[in-house]
Protein backbone atom coordinates (compact mmCIF):
# COMPACT_ATOMS: atom_id res chain seq x y z
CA UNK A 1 31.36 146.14 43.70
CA UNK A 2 31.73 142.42 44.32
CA UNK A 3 33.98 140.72 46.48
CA UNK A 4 32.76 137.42 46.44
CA UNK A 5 35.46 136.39 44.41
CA UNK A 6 38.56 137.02 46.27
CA UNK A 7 39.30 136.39 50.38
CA UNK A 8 40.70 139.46 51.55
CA UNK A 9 42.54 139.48 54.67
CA UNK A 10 44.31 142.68 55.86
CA UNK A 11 47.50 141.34 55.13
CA UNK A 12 46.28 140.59 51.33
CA UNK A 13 47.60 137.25 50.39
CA UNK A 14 47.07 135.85 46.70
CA UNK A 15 48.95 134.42 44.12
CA UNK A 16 49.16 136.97 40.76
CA UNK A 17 48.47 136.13 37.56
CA UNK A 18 51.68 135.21 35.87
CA UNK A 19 51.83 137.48 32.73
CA UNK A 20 55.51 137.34 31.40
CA UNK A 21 57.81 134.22 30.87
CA UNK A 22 60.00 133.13 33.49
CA UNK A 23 63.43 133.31 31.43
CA UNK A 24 66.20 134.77 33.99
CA UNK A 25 68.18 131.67 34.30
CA UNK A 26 68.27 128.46 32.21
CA UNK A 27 69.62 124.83 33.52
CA UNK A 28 73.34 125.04 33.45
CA UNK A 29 73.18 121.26 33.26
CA UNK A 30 71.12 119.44 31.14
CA UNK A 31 70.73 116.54 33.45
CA UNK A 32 68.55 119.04 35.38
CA UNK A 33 65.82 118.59 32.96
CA UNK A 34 63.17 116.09 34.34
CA UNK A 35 62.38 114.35 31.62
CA UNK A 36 65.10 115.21 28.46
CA UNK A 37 64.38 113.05 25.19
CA UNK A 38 66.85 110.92 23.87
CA UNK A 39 66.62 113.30 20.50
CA UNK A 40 66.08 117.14 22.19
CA UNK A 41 65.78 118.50 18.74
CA UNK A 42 62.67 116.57 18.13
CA UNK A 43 60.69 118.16 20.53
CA UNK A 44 60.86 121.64 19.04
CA UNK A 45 59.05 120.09 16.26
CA UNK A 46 55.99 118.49 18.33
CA UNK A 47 53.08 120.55 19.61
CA UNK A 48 51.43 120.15 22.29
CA UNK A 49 48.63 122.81 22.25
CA UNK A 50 47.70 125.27 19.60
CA UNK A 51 46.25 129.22 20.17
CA UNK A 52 44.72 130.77 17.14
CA UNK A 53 46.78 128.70 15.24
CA UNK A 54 49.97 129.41 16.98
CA UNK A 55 51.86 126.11 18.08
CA UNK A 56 52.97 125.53 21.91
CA UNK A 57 55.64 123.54 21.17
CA UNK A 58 57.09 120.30 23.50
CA UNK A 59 60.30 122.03 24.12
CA UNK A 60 58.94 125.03 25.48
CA UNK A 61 56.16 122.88 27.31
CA UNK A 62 59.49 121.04 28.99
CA UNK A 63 61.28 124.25 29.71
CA UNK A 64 58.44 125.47 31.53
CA UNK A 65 57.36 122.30 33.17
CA UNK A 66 60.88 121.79 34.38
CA UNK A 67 61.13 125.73 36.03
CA UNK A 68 57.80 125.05 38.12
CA UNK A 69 58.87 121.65 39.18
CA UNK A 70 62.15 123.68 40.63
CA UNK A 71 59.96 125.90 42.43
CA UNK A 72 57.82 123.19 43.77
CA UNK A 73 60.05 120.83 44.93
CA UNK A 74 63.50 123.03 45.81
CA UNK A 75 64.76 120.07 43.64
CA UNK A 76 63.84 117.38 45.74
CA UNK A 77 61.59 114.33 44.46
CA UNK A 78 58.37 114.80 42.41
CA UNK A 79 55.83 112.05 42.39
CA UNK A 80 54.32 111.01 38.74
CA UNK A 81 50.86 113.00 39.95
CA UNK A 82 52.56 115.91 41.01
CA UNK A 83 54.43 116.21 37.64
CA UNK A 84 51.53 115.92 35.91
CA UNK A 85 49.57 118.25 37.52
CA UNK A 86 52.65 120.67 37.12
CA UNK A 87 52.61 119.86 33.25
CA UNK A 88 48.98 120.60 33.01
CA UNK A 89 49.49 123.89 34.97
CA UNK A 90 52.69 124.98 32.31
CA UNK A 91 50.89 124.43 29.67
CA UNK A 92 48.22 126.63 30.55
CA UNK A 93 50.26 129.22 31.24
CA UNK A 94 51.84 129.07 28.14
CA UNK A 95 48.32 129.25 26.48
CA UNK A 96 47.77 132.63 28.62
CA UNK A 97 51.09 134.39 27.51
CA UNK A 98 50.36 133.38 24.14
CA UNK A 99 46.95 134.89 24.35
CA UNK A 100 48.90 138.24 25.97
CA UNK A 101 51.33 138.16 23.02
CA UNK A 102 48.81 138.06 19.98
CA UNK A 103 47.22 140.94 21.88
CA UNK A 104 50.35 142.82 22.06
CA UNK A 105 50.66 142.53 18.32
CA UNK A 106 47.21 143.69 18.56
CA UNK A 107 47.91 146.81 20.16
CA UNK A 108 50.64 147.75 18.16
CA UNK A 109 53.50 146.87 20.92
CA UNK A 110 56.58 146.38 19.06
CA UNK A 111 59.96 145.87 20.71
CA UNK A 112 63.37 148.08 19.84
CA UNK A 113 66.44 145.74 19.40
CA UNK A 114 68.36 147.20 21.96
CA UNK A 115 65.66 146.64 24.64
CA UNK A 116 66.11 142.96 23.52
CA UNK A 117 69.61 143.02 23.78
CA UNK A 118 70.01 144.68 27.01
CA UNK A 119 67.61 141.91 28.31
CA UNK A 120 69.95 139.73 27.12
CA UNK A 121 73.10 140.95 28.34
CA UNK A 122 71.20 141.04 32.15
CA UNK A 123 70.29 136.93 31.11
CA UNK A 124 74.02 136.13 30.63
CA UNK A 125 75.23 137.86 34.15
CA UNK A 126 74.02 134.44 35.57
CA UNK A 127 75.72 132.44 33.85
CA UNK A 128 80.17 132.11 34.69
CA UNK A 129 80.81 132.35 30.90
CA UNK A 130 79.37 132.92 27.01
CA UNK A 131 80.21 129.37 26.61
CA UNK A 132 78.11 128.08 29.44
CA UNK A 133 75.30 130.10 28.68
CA UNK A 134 75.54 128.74 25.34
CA UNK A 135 75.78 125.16 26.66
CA UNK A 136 72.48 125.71 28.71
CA UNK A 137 70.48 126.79 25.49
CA UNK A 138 71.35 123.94 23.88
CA UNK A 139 70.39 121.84 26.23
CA UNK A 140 66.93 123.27 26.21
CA UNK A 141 67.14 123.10 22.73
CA UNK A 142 67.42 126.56 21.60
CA UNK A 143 69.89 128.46 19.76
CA UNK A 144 70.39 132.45 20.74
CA UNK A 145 68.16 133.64 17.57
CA UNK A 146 65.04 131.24 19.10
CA UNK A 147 66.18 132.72 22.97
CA UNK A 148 66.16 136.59 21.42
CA UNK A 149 62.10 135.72 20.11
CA UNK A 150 61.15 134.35 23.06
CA UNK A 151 62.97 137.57 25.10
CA UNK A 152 60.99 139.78 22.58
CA UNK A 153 57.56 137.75 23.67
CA UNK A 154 58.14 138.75 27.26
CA UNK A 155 59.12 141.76 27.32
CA UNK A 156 55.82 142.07 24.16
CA UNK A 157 53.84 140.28 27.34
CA UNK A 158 55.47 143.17 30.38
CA UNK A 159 54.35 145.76 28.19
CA UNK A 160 50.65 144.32 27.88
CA UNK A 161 50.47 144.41 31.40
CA UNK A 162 52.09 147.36 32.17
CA UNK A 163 49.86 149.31 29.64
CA UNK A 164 46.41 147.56 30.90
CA UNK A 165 47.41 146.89 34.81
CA UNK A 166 50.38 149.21 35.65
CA UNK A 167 48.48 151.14 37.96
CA UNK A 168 45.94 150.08 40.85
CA UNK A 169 42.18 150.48 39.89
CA UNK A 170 41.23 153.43 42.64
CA UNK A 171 37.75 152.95 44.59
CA UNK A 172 36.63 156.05 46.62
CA UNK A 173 36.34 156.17 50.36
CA UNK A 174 32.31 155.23 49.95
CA UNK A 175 33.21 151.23 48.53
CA UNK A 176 35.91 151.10 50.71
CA UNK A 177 33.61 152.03 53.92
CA UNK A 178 30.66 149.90 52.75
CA UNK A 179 33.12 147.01 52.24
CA UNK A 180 34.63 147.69 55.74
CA UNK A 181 30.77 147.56 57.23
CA UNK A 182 29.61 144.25 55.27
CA UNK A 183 32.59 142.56 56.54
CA UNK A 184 32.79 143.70 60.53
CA UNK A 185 33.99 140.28 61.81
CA UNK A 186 37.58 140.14 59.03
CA UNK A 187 38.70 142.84 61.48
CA UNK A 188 38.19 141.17 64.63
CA UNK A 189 41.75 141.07 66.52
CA UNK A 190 41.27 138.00 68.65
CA UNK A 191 42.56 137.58 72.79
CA UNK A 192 46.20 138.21 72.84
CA UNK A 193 48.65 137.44 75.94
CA UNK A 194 52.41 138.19 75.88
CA UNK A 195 54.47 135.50 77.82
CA UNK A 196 58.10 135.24 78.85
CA UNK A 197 59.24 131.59 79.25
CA UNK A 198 62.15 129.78 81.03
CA UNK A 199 62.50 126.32 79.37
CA UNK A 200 64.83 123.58 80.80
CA UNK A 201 64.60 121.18 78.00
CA UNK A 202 65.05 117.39 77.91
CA UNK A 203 64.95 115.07 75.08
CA UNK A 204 62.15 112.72 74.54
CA UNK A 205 64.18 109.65 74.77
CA UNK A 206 65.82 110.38 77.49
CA UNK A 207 66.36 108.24 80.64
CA UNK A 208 63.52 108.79 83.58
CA UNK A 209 66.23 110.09 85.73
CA UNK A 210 66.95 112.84 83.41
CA UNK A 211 63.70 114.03 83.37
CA UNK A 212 63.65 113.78 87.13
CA UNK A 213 66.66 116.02 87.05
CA UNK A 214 64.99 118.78 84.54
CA UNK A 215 62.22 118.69 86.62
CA UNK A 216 64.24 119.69 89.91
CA UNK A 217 66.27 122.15 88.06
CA UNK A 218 63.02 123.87 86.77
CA UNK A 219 61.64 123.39 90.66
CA UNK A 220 64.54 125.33 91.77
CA UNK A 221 64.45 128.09 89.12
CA UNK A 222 60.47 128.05 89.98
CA UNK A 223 61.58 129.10 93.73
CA UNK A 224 63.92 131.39 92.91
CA UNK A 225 61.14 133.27 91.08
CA UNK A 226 58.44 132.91 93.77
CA UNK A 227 61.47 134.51 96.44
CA UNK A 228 61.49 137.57 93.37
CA UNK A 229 63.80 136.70 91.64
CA UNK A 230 64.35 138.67 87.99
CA UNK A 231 62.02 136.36 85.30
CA UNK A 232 64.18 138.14 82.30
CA UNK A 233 67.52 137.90 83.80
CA UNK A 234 66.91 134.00 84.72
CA UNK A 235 65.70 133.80 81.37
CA UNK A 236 68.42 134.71 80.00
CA UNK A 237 70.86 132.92 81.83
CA UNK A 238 68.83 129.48 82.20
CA UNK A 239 66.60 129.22 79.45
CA UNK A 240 66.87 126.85 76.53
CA UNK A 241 64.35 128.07 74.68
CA UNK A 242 65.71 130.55 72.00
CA UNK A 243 63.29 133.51 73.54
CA UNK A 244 66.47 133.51 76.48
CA UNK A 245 67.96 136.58 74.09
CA UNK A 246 64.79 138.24 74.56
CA UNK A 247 64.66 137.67 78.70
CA UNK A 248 62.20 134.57 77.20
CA UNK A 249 59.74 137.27 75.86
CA UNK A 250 57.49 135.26 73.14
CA UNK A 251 55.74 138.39 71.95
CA UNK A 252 52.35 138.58 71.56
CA UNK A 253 50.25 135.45 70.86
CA UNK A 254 46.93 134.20 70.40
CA UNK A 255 44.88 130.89 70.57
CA UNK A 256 46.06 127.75 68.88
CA UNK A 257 50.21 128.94 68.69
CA UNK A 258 51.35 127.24 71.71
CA UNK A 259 51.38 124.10 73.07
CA UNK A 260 47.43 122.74 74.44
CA UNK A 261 48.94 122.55 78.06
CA UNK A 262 50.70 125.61 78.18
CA UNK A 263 47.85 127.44 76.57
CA UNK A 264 45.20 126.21 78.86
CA UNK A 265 47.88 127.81 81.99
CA UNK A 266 48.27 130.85 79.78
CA UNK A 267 45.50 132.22 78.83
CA UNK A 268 43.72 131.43 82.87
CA UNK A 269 46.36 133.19 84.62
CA UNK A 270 46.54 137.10 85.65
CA UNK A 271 48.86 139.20 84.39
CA UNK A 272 52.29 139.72 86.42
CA UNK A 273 51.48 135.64 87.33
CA UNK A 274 54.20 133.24 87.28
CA UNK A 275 52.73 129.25 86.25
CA UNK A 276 53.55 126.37 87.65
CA UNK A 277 56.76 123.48 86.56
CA UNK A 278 54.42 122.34 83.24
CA UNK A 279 55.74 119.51 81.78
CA UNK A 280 55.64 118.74 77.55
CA UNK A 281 57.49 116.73 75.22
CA UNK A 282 60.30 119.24 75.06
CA UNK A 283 60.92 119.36 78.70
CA UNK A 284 59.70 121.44 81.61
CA UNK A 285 58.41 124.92 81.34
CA UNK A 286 57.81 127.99 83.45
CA UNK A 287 55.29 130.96 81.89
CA UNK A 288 55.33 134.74 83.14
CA UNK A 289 51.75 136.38 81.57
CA UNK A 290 53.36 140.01 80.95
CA UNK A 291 49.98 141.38 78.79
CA UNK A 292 47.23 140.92 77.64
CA UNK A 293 44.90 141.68 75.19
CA UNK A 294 41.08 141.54 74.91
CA UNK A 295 39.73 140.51 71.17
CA UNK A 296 38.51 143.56 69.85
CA UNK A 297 37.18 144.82 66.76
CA UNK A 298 39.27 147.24 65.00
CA UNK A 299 38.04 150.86 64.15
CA UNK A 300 37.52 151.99 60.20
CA UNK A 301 40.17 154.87 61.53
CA UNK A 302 42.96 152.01 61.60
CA UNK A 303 42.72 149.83 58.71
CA UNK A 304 40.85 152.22 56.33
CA UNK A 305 44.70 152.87 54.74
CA UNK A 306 45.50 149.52 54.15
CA UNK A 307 42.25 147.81 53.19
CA UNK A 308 42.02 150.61 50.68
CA UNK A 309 45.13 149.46 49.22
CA UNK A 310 44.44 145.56 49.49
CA UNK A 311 40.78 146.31 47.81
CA UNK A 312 42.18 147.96 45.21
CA UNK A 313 44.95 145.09 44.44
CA UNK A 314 42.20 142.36 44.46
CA UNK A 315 40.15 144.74 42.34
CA UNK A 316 42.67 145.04 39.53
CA UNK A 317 43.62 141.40 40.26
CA UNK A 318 39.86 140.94 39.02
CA UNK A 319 40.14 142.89 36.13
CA UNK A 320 43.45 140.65 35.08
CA UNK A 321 41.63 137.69 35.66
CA UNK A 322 38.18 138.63 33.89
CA UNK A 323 40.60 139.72 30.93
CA UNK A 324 42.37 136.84 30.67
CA UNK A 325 39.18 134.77 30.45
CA UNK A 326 37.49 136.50 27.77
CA UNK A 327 40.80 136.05 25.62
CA UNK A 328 40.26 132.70 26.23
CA UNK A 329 36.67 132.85 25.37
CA UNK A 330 37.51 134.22 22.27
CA UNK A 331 40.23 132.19 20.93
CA UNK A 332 40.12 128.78 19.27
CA UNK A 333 42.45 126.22 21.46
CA UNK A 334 43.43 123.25 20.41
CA UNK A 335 45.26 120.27 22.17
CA UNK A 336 46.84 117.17 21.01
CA UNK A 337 48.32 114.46 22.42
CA UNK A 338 48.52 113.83 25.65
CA UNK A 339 46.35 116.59 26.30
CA UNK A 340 43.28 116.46 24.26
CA UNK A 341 41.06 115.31 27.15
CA UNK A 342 41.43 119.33 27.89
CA UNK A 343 39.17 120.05 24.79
């Protein structure tokens, strides 16, 4: 079993395949389209790609373009590259769930009315009124017969996946140990230290004799503490670091979270030790090491639950993936203009 293909961490991070269209809500506006033609009708008639001789069409390459671009940017500005690049990746995926609906048809998935209706009725709970929902398909040039096809593709496309992918491949304890024993060092828990923190902050542009004043504030705290003084409770009633609601407890941390000159104090100090006045660009600090933590490799007894699970995710992930690509292999793709350089 191969894992060459995938970085598995124990918290498993990677993006899944998209296998379904992303329909929920349309623009309510149709300003909110990036890049609307003067004629919107036209573009339903111009294709962009072509999958077994099924058209992509320019509308639907717009619709899609424009719902990644909202993701990407939270609707702030997109640069002409970025777009692009966003265009390219829409189109592809339009190319995949095409490939996923021709092998629904395939396998004999067909799609009951109602389903397609119910779907439809959960579409419109976004949207204030029929009219405006209405309003937002033509805007994206579409009429509700077009909208009720494309809602039968995706839920055609849900069912692929749910039939092929719907559960998690299993591997047995044996490739789950001999994974865990090739790969010692991903379950290395690096040095950890625990700090509390008093903070008496001062802007950067402030005047030199406000920082002369934060300094002798967080000299006097500093005092205070030395004479035994409660760290938590001064926290909490000097602090101006947001930790104060915690008695200045950071939690755990390791190398490379904090600040380079609080980090060098940190991690050299004994635990129960109270640092120095240590000046930053955010004002004057005081550090309490509470714990701390030696790096340490975790036992097979402690993550064998969860890397199971991970391994098998990436695993079926895989399987998507290497399914995916022989579609691909096997169809005939065509692109036009702007996009046959693809070919």
């Amino acid at each position: 079993m191969s894992r060459g293909r995938a970085v598995l961490k124990l918290t498993l991070s990677c993006q899944l395949l998209t296998f379904y269209l992303i329909l929920s809500v349309l623009p309510l506006h149709s300003q909110d389209i990036p890049f609307q033609k003067e004629n919107p009708k036209d573009t339903a008639k111009e294709i962009t790609a072509a999958v077994n001789g099924a058209p992509i069409t320019s509308n639907l390459l717009e619709i899609r373009t424009k719902q990644l671009s909202s993701v990407s940017s939270f609707h702030g500005r997109i640069s002409d590259k970025e777009l692009e690049e966003i265009k390219n990746k829409a189109l592809d995926e339009l190319i995949t769930e095409e490939l996923v609906y021709q092998e629904s048809k395939r396998m004999g998935i067909a799609i009951p009315e109602n389903e397609i209706d119910k779907r439809l009725k959960e579409i419109k709970k976004a949207y204030p009124s029929e009219d405006a929902f209405n309003k937002a398909l033509s805007a994206n040039s579409l009429d509700p017969n077009s909208y009720k096809k494309l809602i039968e593709r995706e839920l055609s496309i849900k069912k692929v996946r749910e039939r092929l992918f719907g559960k998690p491949i299993k591997l047995s304890d044996k490739e789950v140990k001999e994974y865990f024993d090739k790969n010692r060092e991903k379950f290395r828990e690096p040095e950890k230290i625990r700090l509390r923190q008093i903070l008496i902050k001062v802007q950067a542009y402030a005047s030199n004799e406000q920082w002369e004043k934060g300094r002798e504030k967080a000299e006097s705290i500093l005092a205070e503490l030395k004479a035994g003084k409660d760290f938590s409770k001064m926290a909490k009633e000097l602090s101006d670091d947001p930790s104060k609601e915690k008695g200045g407890d950071m939690g755990f941390i390791h190398k490379g979270r904090l600040e380079p000159y609080i980090e060098d104090v940190a991690f050299s100090m004994k635990v129960g030790g109270i640092s120095d006045v240590i000046q930053t660009i955010y004002g004057f600090h005081i550090i309490k090491l509470e714990e701390k933590k030696e790096a340490h490799y975790n036992p097979y007894s402690k993550v064998k639950e969860k890397l199971k699970k991970d391994l098998e995710e990436v695993t079926t992930e895989d399987k998507k993936m290497d399914w995916i690509k022989g579609l691909k292999e096997k169809a005939e793709i065509k692109y036009y203009a702007p996009f046959e350089k693809k070919e």
